[in-house]
C-alpha atoms as a PDB file:
ATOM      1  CA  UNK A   1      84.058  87.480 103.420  1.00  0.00           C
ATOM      2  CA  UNK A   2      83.065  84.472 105.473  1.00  0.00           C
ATOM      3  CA  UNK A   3      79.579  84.613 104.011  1.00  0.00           C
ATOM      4  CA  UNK A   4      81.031  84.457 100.545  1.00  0.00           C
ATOM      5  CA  UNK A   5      82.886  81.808 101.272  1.00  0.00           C
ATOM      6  CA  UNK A   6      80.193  80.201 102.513  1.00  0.00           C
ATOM      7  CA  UNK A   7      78.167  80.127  99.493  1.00  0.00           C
ATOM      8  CA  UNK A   8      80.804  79.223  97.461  1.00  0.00           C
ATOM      9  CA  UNK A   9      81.150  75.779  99.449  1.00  0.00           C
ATOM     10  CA  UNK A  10      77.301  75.869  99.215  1.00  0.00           C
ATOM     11  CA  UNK A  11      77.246  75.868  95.516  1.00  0.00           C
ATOM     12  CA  UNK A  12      80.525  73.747  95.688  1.00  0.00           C
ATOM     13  CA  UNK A  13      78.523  70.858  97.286  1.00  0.00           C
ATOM     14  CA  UNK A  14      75.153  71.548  94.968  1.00  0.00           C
ATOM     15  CA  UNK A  15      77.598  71.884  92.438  1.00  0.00           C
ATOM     16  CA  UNK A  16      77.859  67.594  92.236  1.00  0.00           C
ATOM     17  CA  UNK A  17      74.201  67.310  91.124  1.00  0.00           C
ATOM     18  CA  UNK A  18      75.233  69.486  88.420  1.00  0.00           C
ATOM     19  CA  UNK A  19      78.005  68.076  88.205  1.00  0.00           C
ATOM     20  CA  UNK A  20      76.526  65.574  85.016  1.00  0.00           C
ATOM     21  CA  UNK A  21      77.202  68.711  82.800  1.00  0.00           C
ATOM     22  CA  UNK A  22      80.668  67.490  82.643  1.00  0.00           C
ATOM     23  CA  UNK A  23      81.590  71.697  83.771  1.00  0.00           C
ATOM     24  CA  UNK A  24      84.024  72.099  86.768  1.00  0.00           C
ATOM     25  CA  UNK A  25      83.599  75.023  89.142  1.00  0.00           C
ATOM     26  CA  UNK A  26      86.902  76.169  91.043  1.00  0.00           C
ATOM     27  CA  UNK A  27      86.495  78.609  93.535  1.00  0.00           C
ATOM     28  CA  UNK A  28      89.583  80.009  95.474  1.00  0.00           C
ATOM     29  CA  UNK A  29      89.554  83.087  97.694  1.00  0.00           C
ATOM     30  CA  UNK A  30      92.620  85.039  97.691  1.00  0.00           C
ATOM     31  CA  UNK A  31      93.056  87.422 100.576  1.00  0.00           C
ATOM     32  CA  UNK A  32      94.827  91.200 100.142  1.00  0.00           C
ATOM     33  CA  UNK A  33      98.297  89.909 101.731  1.00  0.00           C
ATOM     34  CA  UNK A  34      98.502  87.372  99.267  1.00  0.00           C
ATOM     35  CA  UNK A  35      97.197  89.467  96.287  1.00  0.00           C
ATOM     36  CA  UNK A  36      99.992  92.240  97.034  1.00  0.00           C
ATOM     37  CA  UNK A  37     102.750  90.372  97.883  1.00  0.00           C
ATOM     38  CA  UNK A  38     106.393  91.106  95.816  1.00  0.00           C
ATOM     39  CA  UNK A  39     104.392  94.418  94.713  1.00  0.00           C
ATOM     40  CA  UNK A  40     105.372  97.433  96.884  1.00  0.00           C
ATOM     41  CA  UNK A  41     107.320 100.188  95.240  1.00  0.00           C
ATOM     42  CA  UNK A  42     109.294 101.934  97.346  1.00  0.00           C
ATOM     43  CA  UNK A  43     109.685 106.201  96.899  1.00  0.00           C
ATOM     44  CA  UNK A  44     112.198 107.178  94.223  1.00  0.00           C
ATOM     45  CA  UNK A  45     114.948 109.094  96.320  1.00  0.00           C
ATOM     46  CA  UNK A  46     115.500 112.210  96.341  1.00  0.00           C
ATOM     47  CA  UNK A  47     118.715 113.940  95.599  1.00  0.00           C
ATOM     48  CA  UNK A  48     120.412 115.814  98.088  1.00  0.00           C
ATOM     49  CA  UNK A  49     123.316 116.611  96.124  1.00  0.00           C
ATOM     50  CA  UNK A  50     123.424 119.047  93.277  1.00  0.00           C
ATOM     51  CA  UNK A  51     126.025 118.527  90.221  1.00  0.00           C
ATOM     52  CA  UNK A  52     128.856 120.510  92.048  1.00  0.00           C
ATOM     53  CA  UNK A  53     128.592 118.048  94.582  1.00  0.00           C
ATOM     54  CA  UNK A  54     126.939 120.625  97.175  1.00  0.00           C
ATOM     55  CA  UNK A  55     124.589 119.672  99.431  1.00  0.00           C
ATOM     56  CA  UNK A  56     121.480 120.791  98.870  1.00  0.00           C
ATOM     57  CA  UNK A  57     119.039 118.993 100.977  1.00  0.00           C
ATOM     58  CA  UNK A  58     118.925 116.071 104.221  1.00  0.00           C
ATOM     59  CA  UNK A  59     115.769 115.110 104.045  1.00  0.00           C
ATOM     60  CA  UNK A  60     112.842 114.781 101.155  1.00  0.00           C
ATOM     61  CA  UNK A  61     111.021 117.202 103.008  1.00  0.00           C
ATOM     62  CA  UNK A  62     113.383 119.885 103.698  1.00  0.00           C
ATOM     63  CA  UNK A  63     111.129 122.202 101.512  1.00  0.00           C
ATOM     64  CA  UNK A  64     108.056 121.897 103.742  1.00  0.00           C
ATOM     65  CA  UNK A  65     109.046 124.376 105.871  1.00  0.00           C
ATOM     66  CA  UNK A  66     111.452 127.606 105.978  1.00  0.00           C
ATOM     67  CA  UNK A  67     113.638 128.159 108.805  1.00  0.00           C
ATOM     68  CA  UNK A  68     111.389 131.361 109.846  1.00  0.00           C
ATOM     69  CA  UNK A  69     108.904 128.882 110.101  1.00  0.00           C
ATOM     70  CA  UNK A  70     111.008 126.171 112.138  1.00  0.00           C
ATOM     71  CA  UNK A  71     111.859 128.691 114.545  1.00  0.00           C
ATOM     72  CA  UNK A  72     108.375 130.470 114.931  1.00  0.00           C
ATOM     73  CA  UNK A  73     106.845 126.863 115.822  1.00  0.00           C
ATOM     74  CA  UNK A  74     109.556 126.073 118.229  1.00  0.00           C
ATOM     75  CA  UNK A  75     109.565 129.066 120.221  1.00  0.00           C
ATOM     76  CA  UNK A  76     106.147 128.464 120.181  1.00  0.00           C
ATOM     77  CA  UNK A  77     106.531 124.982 121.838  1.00  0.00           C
ATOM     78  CA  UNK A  78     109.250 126.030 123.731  1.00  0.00           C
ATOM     79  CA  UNK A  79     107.452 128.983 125.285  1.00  0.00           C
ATOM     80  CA  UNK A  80     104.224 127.168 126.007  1.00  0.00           C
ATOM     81  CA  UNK A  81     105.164 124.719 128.341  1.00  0.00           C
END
């Protein structure tokens, strides 16, 4: 990045020979903060209740894992230490 930059102010300051042409040369460097900025989208939530108004989930993730599974890898933490 600093090398480009460099060059640019290198051609910048060459530039003013050429510079008869009556042709302009603006150079700016934008940086990834300042390209993204006011962009982020944030994760569409996810419902946790169904029509009837029962609950059907806490968490986005509830359907990672079953509760045979919860309990298998806690008993196996658990029983471990």
């Amino acid at each position: 990045m600093k090398l480009k930059l460099e060059d640019a102010e290198n051609a910048k300051k060459s530039g003013a020979s050429a510079g008869s042409t009556g042709k302009k040369v603006i150079t700016k460097v934008v940086f990834g903060s300042e390209m993204d900025r006011g962009r982020r989208r944030k994760d569409k939530p996810s419902e946790t209740h169904d029509k009837s108004g029962q609950r059907i989930r806490y968490f986005p993730d509830d359907e990672k894992h079953s509760i045979k599974n919860m309990v298998h890898i806690f008993c196996t933490y658990v029983y471990s230490s």
